[in-house]
C-alpha atoms as a PDB file:
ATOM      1  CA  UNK A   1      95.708 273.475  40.094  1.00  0.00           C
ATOM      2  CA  UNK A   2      95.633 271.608  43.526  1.00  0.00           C
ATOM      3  CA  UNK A   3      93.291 268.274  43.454  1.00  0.00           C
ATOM      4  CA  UNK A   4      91.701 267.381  46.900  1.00  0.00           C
ATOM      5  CA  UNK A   5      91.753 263.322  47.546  1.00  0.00           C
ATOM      6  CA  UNK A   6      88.201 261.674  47.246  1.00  0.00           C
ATOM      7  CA  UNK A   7      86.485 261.081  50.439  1.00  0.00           C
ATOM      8  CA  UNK A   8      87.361 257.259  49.569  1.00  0.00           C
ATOM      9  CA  UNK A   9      90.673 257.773  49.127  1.00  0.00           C
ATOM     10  CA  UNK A  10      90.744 259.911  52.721  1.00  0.00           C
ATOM     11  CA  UNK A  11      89.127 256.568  54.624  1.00  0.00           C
ATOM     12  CA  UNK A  12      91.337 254.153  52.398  1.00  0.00           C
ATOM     13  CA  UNK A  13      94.496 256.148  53.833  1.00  0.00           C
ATOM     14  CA  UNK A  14      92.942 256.406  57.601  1.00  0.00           C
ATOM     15  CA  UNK A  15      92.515 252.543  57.323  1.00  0.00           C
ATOM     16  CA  UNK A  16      96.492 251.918  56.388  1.00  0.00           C
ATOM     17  CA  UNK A  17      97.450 254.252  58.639  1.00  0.00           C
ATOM     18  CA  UNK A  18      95.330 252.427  61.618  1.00  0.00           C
ATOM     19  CA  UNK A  19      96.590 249.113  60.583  1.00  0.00           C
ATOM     20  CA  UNK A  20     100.425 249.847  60.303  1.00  0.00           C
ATOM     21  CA  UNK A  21      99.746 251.464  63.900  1.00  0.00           C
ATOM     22  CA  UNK A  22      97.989 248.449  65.221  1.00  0.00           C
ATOM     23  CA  UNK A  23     100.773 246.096  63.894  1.00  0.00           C
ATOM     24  CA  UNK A  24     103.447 248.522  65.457  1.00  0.00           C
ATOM     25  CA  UNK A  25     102.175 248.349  68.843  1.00  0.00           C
ATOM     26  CA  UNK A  26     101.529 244.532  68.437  1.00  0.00           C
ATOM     27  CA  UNK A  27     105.368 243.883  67.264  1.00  0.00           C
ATOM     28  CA  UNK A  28     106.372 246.531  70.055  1.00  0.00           C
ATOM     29  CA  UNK A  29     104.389 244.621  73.021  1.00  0.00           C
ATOM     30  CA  UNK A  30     105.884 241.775  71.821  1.00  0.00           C
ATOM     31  CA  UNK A  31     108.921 242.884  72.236  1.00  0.00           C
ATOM     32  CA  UNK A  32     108.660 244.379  75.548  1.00  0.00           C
ATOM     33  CA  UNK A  33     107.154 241.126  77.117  1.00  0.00           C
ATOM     34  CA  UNK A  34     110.051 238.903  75.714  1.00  0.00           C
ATOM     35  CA  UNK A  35     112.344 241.825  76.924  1.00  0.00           C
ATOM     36  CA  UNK A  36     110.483 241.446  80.220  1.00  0.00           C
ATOM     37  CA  UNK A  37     110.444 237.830  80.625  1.00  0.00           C
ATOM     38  CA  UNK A  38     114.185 237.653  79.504  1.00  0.00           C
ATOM     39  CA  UNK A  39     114.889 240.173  82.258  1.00  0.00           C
ATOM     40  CA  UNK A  40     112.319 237.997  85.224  1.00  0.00           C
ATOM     41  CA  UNK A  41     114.496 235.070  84.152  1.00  0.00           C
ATOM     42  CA  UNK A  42     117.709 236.459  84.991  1.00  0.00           C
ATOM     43  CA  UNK A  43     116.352 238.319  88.111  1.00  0.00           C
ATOM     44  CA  UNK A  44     115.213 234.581  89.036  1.00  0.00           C
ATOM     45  CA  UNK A  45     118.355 233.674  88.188  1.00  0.00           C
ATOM     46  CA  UNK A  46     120.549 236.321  90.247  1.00  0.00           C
ATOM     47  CA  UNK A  47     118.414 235.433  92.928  1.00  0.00           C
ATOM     48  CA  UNK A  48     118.658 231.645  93.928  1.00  0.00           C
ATOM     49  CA  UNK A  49     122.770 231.981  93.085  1.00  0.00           C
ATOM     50  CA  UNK A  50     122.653 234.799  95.702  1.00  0.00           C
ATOM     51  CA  UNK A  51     120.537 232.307  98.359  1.00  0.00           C
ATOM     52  CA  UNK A  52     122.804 229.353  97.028  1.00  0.00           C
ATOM     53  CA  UNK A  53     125.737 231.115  98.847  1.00  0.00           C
ATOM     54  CA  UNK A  54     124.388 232.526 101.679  1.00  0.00           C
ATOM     55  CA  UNK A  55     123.468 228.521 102.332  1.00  0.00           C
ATOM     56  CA  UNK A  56     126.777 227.790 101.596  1.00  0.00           C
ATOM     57  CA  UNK A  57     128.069 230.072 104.095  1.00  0.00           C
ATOM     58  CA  UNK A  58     126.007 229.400 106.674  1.00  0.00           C
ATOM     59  CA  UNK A  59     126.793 225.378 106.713  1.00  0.00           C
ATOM     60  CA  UNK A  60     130.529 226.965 107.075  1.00  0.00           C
ATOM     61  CA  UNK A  61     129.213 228.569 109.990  1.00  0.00           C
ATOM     62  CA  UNK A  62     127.049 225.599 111.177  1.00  0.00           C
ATOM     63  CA  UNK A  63     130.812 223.378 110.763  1.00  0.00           C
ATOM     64  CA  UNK A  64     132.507 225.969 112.734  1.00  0.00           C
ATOM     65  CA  UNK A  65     130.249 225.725 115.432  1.00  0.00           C
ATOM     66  CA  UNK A  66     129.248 222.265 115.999  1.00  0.00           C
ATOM     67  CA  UNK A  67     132.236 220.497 113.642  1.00  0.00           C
ATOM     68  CA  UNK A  68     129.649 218.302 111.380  1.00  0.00           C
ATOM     69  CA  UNK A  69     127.320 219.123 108.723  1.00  0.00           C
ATOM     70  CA  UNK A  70     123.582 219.083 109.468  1.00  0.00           C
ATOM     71  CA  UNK A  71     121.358 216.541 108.014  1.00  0.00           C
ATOM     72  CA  UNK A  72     119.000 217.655 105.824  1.00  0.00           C
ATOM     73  CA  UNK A  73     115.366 218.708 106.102  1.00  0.00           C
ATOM     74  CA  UNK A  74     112.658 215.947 105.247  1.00  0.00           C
ATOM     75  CA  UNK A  75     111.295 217.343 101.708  1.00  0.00           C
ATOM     76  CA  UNK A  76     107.971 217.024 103.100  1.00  0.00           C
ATOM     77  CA  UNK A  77     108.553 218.866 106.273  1.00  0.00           C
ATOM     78  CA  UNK A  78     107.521 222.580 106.147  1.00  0.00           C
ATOM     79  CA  UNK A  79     109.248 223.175 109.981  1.00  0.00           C
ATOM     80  CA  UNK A  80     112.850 223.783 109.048  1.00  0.00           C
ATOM     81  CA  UNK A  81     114.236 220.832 111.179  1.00  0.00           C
ATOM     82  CA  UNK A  82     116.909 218.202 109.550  1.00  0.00           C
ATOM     83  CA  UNK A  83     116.814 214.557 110.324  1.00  0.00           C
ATOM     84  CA  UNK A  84     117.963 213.580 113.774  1.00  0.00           C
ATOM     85  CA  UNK A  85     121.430 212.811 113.497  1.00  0.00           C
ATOM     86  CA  UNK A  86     121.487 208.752 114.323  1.00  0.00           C
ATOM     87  CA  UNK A  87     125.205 208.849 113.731  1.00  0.00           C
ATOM     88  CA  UNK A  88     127.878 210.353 111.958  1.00  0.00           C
ATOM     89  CA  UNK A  89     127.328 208.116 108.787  1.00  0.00           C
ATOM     90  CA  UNK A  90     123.455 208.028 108.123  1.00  0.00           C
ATOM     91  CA  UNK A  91     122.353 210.914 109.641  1.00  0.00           C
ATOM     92  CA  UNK A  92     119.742 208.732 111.423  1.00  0.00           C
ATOM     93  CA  UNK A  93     117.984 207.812 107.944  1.00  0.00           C
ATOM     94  CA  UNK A  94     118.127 203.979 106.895  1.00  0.00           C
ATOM     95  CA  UNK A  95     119.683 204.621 103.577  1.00  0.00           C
ATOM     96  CA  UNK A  96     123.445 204.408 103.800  1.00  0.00           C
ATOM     97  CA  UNK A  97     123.686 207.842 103.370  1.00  0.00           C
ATOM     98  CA  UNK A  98     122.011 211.350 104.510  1.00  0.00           C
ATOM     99  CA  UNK A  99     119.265 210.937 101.798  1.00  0.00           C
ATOM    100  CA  UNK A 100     117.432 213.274 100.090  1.00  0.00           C
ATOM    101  CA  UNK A 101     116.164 216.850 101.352  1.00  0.00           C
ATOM    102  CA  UNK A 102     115.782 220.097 101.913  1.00  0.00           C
ATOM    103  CA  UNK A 103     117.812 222.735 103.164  1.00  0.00           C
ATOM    104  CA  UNK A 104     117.494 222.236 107.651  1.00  0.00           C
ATOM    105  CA  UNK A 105     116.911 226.401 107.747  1.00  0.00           C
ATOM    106  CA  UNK A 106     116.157 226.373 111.031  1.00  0.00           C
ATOM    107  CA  UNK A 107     119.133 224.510 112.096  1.00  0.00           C
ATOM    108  CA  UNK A 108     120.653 226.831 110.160  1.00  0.00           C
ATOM    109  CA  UNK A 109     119.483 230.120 111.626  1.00  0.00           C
ATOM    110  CA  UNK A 110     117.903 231.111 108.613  1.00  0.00           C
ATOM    111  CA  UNK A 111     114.280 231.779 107.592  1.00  0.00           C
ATOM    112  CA  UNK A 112     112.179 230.011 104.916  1.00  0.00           C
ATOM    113  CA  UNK A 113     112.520 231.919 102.004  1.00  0.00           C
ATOM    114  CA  UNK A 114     115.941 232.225 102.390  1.00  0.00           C
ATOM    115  CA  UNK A 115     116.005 228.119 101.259  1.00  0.00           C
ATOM    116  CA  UNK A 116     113.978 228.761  98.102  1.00  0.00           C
ATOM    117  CA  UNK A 117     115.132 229.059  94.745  1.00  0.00           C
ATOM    118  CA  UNK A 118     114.414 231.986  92.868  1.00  0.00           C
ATOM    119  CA  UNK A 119     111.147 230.182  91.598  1.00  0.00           C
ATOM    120  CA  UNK A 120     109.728 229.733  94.511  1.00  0.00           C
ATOM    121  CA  UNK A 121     110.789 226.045  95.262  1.00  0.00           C
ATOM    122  CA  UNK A 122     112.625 224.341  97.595  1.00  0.00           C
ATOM    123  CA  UNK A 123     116.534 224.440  97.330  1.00  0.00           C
ATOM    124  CA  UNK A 124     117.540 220.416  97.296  1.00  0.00           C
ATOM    125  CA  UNK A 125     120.747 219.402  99.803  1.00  0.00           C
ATOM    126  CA  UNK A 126     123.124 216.332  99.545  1.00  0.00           C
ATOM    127  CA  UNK A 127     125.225 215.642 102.382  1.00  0.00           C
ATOM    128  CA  UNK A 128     128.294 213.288 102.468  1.00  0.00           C
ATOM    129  CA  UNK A 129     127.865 210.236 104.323  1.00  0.00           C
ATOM    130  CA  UNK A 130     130.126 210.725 106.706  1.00  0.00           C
ATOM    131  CA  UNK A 131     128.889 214.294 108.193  1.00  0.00           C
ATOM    132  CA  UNK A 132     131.000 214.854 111.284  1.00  0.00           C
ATOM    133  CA  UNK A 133     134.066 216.785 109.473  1.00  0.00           C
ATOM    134  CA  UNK A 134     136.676 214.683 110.193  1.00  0.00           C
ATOM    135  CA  UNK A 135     135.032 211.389 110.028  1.00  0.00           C
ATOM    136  CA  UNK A 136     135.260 208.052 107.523  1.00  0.00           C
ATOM    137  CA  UNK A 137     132.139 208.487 105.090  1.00  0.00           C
ATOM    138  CA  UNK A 138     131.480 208.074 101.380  1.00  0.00           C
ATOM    139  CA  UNK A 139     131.828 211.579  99.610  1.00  0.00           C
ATOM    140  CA  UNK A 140     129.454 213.000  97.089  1.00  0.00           C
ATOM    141  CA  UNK A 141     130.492 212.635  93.337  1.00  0.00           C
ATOM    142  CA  UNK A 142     130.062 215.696  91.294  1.00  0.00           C
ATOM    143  CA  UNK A 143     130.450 215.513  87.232  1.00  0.00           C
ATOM    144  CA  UNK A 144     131.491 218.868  86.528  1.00  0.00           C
ATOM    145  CA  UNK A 145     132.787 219.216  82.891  1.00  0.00           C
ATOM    146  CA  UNK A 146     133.651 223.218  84.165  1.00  0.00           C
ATOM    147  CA  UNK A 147     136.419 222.429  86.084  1.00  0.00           C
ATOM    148  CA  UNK A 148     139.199 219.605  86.480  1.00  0.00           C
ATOM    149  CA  UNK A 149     139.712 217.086  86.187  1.00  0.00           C
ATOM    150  CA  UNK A 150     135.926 217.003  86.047  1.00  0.00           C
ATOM    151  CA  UNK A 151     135.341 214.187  88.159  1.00  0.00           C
ATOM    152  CA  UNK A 152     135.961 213.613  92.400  1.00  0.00           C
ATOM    153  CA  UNK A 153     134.505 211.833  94.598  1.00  0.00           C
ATOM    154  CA  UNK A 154     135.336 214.790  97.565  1.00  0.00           C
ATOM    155  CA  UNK A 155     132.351 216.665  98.075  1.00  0.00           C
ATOM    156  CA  UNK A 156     131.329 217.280 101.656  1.00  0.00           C
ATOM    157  CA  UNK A 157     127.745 218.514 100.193  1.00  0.00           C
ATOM    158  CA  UNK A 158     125.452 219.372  97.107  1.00  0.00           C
ATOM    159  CA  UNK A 159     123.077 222.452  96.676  1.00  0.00           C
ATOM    160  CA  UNK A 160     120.788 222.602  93.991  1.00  0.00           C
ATOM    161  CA  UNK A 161     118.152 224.478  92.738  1.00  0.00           C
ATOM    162  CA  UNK A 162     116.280 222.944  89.995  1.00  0.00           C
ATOM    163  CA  UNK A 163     115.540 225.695  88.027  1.00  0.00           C
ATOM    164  CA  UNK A 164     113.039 226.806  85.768  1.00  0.00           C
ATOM    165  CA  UNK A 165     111.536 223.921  84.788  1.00  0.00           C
ATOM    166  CA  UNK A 166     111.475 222.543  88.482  1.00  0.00           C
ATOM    167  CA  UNK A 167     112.457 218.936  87.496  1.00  0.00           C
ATOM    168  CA  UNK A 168     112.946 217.220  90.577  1.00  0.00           C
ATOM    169  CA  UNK A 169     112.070 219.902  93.036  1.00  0.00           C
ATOM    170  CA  UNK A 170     109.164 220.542  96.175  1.00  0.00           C
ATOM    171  CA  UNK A 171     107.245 222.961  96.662  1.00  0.00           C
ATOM    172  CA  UNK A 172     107.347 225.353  99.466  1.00  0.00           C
ATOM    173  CA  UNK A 173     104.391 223.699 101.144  1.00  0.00           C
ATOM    174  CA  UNK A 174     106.547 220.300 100.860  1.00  0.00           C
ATOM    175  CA  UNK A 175     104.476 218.900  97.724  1.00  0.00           C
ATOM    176  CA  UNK A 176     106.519 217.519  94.548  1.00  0.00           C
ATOM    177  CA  UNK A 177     104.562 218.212  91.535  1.00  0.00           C
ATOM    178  CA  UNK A 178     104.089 215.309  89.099  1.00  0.00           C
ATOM    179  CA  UNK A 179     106.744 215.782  86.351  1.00  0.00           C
ATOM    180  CA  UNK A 180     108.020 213.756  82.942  1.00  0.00           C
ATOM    181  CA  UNK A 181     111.569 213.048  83.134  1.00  0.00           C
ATOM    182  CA  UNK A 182     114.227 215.289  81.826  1.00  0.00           C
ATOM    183  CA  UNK A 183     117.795 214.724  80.949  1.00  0.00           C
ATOM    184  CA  UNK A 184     120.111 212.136  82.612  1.00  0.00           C
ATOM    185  CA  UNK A 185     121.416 214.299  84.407  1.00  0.00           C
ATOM    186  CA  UNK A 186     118.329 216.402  86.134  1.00  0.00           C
ATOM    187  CA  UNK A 187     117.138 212.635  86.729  1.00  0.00           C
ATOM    188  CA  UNK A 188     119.978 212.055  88.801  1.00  0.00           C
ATOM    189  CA  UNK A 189     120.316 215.840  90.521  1.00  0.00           C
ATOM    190  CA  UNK A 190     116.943 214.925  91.886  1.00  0.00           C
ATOM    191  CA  UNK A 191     117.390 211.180  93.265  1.00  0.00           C
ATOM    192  CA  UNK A 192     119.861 209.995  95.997  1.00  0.00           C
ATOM    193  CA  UNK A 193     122.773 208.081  94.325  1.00  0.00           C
ATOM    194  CA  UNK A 194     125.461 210.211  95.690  1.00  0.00           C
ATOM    195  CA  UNK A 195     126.509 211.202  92.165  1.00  0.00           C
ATOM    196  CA  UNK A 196     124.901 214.580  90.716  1.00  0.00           C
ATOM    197  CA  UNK A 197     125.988 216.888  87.791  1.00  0.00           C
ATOM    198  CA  UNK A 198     126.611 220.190  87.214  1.00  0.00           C
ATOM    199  CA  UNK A 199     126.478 221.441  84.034  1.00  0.00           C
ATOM    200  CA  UNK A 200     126.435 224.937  81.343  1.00  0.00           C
ATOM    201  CA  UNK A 201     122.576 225.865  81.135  1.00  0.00           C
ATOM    202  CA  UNK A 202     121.078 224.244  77.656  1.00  0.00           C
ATOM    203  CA  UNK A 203     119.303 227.278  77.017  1.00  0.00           C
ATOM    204  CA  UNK A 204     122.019 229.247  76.363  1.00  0.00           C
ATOM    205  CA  UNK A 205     123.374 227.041  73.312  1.00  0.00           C
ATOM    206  CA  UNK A 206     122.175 228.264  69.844  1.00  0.00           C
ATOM    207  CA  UNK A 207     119.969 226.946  68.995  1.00  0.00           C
ATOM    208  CA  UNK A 208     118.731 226.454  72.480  1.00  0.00           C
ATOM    209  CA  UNK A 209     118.045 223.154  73.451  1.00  0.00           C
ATOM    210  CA  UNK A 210     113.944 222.897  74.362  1.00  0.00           C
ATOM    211  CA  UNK A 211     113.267 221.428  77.768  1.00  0.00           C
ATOM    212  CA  UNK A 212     111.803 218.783  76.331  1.00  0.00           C
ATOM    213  CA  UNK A 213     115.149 216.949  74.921  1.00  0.00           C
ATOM    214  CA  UNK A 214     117.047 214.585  76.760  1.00  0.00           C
ATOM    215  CA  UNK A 215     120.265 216.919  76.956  1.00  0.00           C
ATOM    216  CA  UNK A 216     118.116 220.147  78.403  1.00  0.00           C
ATOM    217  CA  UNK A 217     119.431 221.262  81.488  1.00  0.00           C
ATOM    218  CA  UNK A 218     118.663 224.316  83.808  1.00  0.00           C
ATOM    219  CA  UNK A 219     119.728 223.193  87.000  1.00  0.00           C
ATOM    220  CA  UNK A 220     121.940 225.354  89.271  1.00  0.00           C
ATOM    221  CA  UNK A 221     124.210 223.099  91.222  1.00  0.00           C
ATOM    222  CA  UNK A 222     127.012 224.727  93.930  1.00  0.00           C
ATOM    223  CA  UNK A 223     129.463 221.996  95.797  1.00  0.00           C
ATOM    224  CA  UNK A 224     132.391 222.620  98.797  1.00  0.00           C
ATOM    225  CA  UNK A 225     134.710 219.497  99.014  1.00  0.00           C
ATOM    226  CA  UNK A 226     135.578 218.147 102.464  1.00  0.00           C
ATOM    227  CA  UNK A 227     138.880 220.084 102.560  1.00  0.00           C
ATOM    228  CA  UNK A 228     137.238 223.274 101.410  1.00  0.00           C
ATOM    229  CA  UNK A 229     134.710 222.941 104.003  1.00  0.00           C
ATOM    230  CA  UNK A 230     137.904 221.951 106.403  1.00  0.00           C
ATOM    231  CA  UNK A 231     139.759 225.143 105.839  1.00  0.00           C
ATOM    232  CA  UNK A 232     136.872 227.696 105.556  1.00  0.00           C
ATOM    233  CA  UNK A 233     135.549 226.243 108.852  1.00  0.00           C
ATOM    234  CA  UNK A 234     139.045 226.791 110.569  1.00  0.00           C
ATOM    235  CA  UNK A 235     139.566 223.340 110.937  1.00  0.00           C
END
Protein backbone atom coordinates (compact mmCIF):
# COMPACT_ATOMS: atom_id res chain seq x y z
CA UNK A 1 0.00 0.00 0.00
CA UNK A 2 1.47 3.46 -1.06
CA UNK A 3 1.93 6.01 2.09
CA UNK A 4 1.63 9.78 1.13
CA UNK A 5 4.41 12.04 3.14
CA UNK A 6 2.83 14.25 5.98
CA UNK A 7 2.22 17.75 5.07
CA UNK A 8 5.33 18.36 7.53
CA UNK A 9 7.42 16.21 5.97
CA UNK A 10 6.36 17.95 2.32
CA UNK A 11 7.53 21.65 3.86
CA UNK A 12 10.59 19.97 5.73
CA UNK A 13 11.74 18.66 2.13
CA UNK A 14 10.73 22.14 0.25
CA UNK A 15 12.94 23.85 2.97
CA UNK A 16 16.24 21.51 2.10
CA UNK A 17 15.60 21.72 -1.21
CA UNK A 18 15.48 25.80 -1.05
CA UNK A 19 18.53 25.88 1.03
CA UNK A 20 20.87 23.50 -1.01
CA UNK A 21 19.60 25.84 -4.00
CA UNK A 22 20.40 29.02 -2.22
CA UNK A 23 23.92 27.72 -1.23
CA UNK A 24 24.43 26.54 -4.95
CA UNK A 25 23.88 29.79 -6.45
CA UNK A 26 25.90 31.49 -3.58
CA UNK A 27 29.09 29.04 -4.21
CA UNK A 28 28.32 29.50 -8.08
CA UNK A 29 28.36 33.54 -7.93
CA UNK A 30 31.25 33.18 -6.13
CA UNK A 31 32.81 31.54 -8.48
CA UNK A 32 31.91 33.51 -11.40
CA UNK A 33 33.07 36.87 -9.75
CA UNK A 34 36.59 35.40 -8.85
CA UNK A 35 36.46 33.92 -12.46
CA UNK A 36 35.60 37.48 -13.50
CA UNK A 37 38.00 39.40 -11.56
CA UNK A 38 40.81 36.84 -12.47
CA UNK A 39 39.90 37.47 -16.10
CA UNK A 40 39.68 41.91 -15.51
CA UNK A 41 43.15 41.35 -14.06
CA UNK A 42 44.69 39.83 -16.93
CA UNK A 43 42.71 42.02 -19.45
CA UNK A 44 44.41 44.92 -17.26
CA UNK A 45 47.28 43.17 -17.62
CA UNK A 46 47.34 42.50 -21.57
CA UNK A 47 46.56 45.95 -21.78
CA UNK A 48 49.34 48.27 -20.26
CA UNK A 49 52.10 45.51 -21.82
CA UNK A 50 50.37 46.30 -25.17
CA UNK A 51 50.67 50.43 -24.40
CA UNK A 52 54.20 49.64 -22.80
CA UNK A 53 55.37 48.83 -26.41
CA UNK A 54 53.67 51.00 -28.47
CA UNK A 55 55.70 53.71 -26.05
CA UNK A 56 58.58 51.89 -26.66
CA UNK A 57 58.24 52.15 -30.26
CA UNK A 58 57.37 55.39 -30.57
CA UNK A 59 60.62 56.82 -28.53
CA UNK A 60 62.38 54.60 -31.46
CA UNK A 61 60.59 56.73 -33.70
CA UNK A 62 61.04 59.98 -31.67
CA UNK A 63 65.28 58.84 -31.81
CA UNK A 64 64.99 58.38 -35.44
CA UNK A 65 63.70 61.61 -35.99
CA UNK A 66 65.30 64.05 -33.80
CA UNK A 67 68.49 61.62 -32.60
CA UNK A 68 67.83 62.12 -28.60
CA UNK A 69 65.33 60.86 -26.30
CA UNK A 70 62.64 63.24 -25.02
CA UNK A 71 62.54 64.33 -21.51
CA UNK A 72 59.86 63.31 -19.67
CA UNK A 73 56.48 64.80 -18.80
CA UNK A 74 56.23 66.68 -15.32
CA UNK A 75 53.99 64.03 -13.24
CA UNK A 76 51.84 66.82 -12.40
CA UNK A 77 51.32 68.13 -15.84
CA UNK A 78 48.08 66.88 -17.53
CA UNK A 79 49.30 68.70 -21.17
CA UNK A 80 51.50 65.99 -22.61
CA UNK A 81 54.66 68.25 -22.85
CA UNK A 82 58.26 66.89 -21.44
CA UNK A 83 60.67 69.14 -19.70
CA UNK A 84 62.46 71.63 -21.88
CA UNK A 85 65.53 70.10 -22.84
CA UNK A 86 68.33 72.50 -20.95
CA UNK A 87 70.98 70.22 -22.35
CA UNK A 88 71.83 66.93 -23.35
CA UNK A 89 72.63 65.78 -19.69
CA UNK A 90 69.75 67.18 -17.41
CA UNK A 91 67.15 67.58 -19.63
CA UNK A 92 66.80 71.15 -18.25
CA UNK A 93 65.81 69.76 -14.63
CA UNK A 94 68.36 70.60 -11.70
CA UNK A 95 68.82 67.06 -10.66
CA UNK A 96 71.78 65.51 -12.42
CA UNK A 97 69.64 63.55 -14.33
CA UNK A 98 66.17 63.66 -16.41
CA UNK A 99 64.17 63.11 -13.13
CA UNK A 100 61.11 61.66 -12.58
CA UNK A 101 57.91 61.64 -14.97
CA UNK A 102 55.52 60.81 -17.12
CA UNK A 103 55.39 59.62 -20.46
CA UNK A 104 55.86 63.39 -22.92
CA UNK A 105 52.68 61.90 -25.23
CA UNK A 106 52.41 64.76 -26.99
CA UNK A 107 55.95 64.96 -27.94
CA UNK A 108 55.38 61.74 -28.79
CA UNK A 109 52.45 61.95 -31.18
CA UNK A 110 50.37 59.99 -29.10
CA UNK A 111 47.14 60.66 -27.16
CA UNK A 112 46.52 60.42 -23.38
CA UNK A 113 45.27 57.21 -22.80
CA UNK A 114 47.64 55.73 -24.83
CA UNK A 115 50.32 56.66 -21.64
CA UNK A 116 48.12 54.96 -19.05
CA UNK A 117 48.49 51.73 -17.59
CA UNK A 118 45.86 49.35 -17.81
CA UNK A 119 44.52 50.76 -14.38
CA UNK A 120 44.01 53.85 -15.33
CA UNK A 121 47.30 55.54 -14.09
CA UNK A 122 49.99 57.18 -15.42
CA UNK A 123 52.82 55.06 -17.12
CA UNK A 124 56.23 56.33 -15.14
CA UNK A 125 59.50 57.14 -17.64
CA UNK A 126 63.28 57.16 -16.72
CA UNK A 127 65.54 58.61 -19.11
CA UNK A 128 69.39 58.24 -19.17
CA UNK A 129 71.25 61.21 -18.33
CA UNK A 130 72.81 61.71 -21.22
CA UNK A 131 69.65 61.85 -23.76
CA UNK A 132 71.11 62.92 -27.09
CA UNK A 133 71.96 59.23 -28.50
CA UNK A 134 75.36 59.45 -28.91
CA UNK A 135 76.30 61.57 -26.05
CA UNK A 136 78.47 61.04 -22.52
CA UNK A 137 75.65 60.51 -19.76
CA UNK A 138 75.12 58.20 -16.80
CA UNK A 139 72.91 55.14 -17.93
CA UNK A 140 69.99 53.74 -16.05
CA UNK A 141 70.69 50.56 -13.88
CA UNK A 142 68.17 47.87 -14.21
CA UNK A 143 68.24 44.69 -11.65
CA UNK A 144 66.73 42.17 -13.70
CA UNK A 145 67.16 38.64 -12.16
CA UNK A 146 65.26 37.41 -15.80
CA UNK A 147 68.00 37.89 -17.85
CA UNK A 148 71.97 38.10 -17.69
CA UNK A 149 74.00 38.75 -16.22
CA UNK A 150 71.22 40.50 -14.32
CA UNK A 151 72.83 43.63 -13.72
CA UNK A 152 74.03 46.79 -16.41
CA UNK A 153 74.31 49.95 -16.08
CA UNK A 154 73.22 50.48 -20.17
CA UNK A 155 69.80 51.47 -20.25
CA UNK A 156 68.94 54.40 -22.47
CA UNK A 157 65.33 54.47 -20.60
CA UNK A 158 62.79 52.85 -18.06
CA UNK A 159 58.95 52.30 -18.53
CA UNK A 160 56.92 51.30 -15.82
CA UNK A 161 53.61 50.79 -14.92
CA UNK A 162 53.00 50.29 -11.35
CA UNK A 163 50.46 47.94 -11.39
CA UNK A 164 47.67 46.93 -9.44
CA UNK A 165 48.38 48.19 -6.36
CA UNK A 166 49.56 51.63 -7.90
CA UNK A 167 52.60 52.01 -5.53
CA UNK A 168 54.36 54.87 -6.72
CA UNK A 169 52.14 55.96 -9.53
CA UNK A 170 49.81 59.45 -10.60
CA UNK A 171 46.83 59.67 -11.48
CA UNK A 172 45.55 60.68 -14.79
CA UNK A 173 44.59 64.10 -13.51
CA UNK A 174 48.42 64.36 -12.27
CA UNK A 175 47.54 63.60 -8.43
CA UNK A 176 49.71 60.83 -6.49
CA UNK A 177 47.54 59.18 -4.05
CA UNK A 178 48.91 58.85 -0.50
CA UNK A 179 50.34 55.28 -0.24
CA UNK A 180 52.34 52.98 2.60
CA UNK A 181 55.47 51.74 1.26
CA UNK A 182 55.85 48.48 -0.48
CA UNK A 183 58.81 46.35 -1.23
CA UNK A 184 62.39 47.65 -1.82
CA UNK A 185 62.08 47.42 -4.89
CA UNK A 186 58.53 49.28 -5.85
CA UNK A 187 60.19 51.97 -3.40
CA UNK A 188 62.86 52.43 -5.71
CA UNK A 189 60.75 51.90 -9.27
CA UNK A 190 58.96 54.96 -8.04
CA UNK A 191 61.89 57.44 -6.88
CA UNK A 192 64.75 58.85 -9.08
CA UNK A 193 68.04 57.03 -8.19
CA UNK A 194 68.75 55.83 -11.61
CA UNK A 195 68.57 52.22 -10.41
CA UNK A 196 65.02 50.40 -10.77
CA UNK A 197 64.05 46.64 -10.77
CA UNK A 198 62.28 44.44 -12.68
CA UNK A 199 61.08 41.55 -11.31
CA UNK A 200 58.51 37.98 -11.66
CA UNK A 201 55.00 39.26 -10.30
CA UNK A 202 54.67 38.07 -6.37
CA UNK A 203 51.28 37.09 -6.96
CA UNK A 204 51.94 34.42 -8.99
CA UNK A 205 54.16 32.44 -6.31
CA UNK A 206 52.16 29.85 -4.25
CA UNK A 207 51.32 30.85 -1.88
CA UNK A 208 51.02 34.30 -3.26
CA UNK A 209 52.78 36.82 -1.58
CA UNK A 210 49.97 39.59 -0.11
CA UNK A 211 50.73 43.15 -1.11
CA UNK A 212 51.27 43.94 2.09
CA UNK A 213 54.86 42.07 2.56
CA UNK A 214 57.99 43.60 1.92
CA UNK A 215 58.86 41.17 -1.11
CA UNK A 216 55.24 41.87 -3.00
CA UNK A 217 55.74 43.08 -6.29
CA UNK A 218 53.34 43.85 -9.28
CA UNK A 219 55.15 46.26 -11.16
CA UNK A 220 55.55 45.96 -14.96
CA UNK A 221 58.90 47.34 -15.92
CA UNK A 222 60.14 47.33 -19.96
CA UNK A 223 63.93 48.77 -20.65
CA UNK A 224 65.95 49.36 -24.33
CA UNK A 225 69.76 49.80 -23.66
CA UNK A 226 71.59 52.59 -25.49
CA UNK A 227 72.78 50.22 -28.25
CA UNK A 228 69.34 48.72 -28.67
CA UNK A 229 67.90 52.05 -28.98
CA UNK A 230 71.14 52.77 -31.42
CA UNK A 231 70.36 50.04 -33.84
CA UNK A 232 66.49 50.08 -33.86
CA UNK A 233 66.75 53.85 -34.50
CA UNK A 234 69.13 53.23 -37.57
CA UNK A 235 71.84 54.79 -35.96
Amino acid sequence: MMRFSSGRDQRGLVALLLAVAILTTVATTLVIRQANAVRSAGNKITLTNQRLEAIRLSLVNFVAVNGRLPCPEPYASVTGAAFPQGSSINCGVPAANAGPGAVPWKDLGLLSSDVLDGWGRKISYRVFSGDAIGSAGKPITVDDPLVLPPLIADKAFVLISHGETGYGAWSASGIQPALAPASVQEVANAGNLLAYFRRNFSGHTSPPVPPTDPAFFDDIVIYMTVDQVKVAAGF
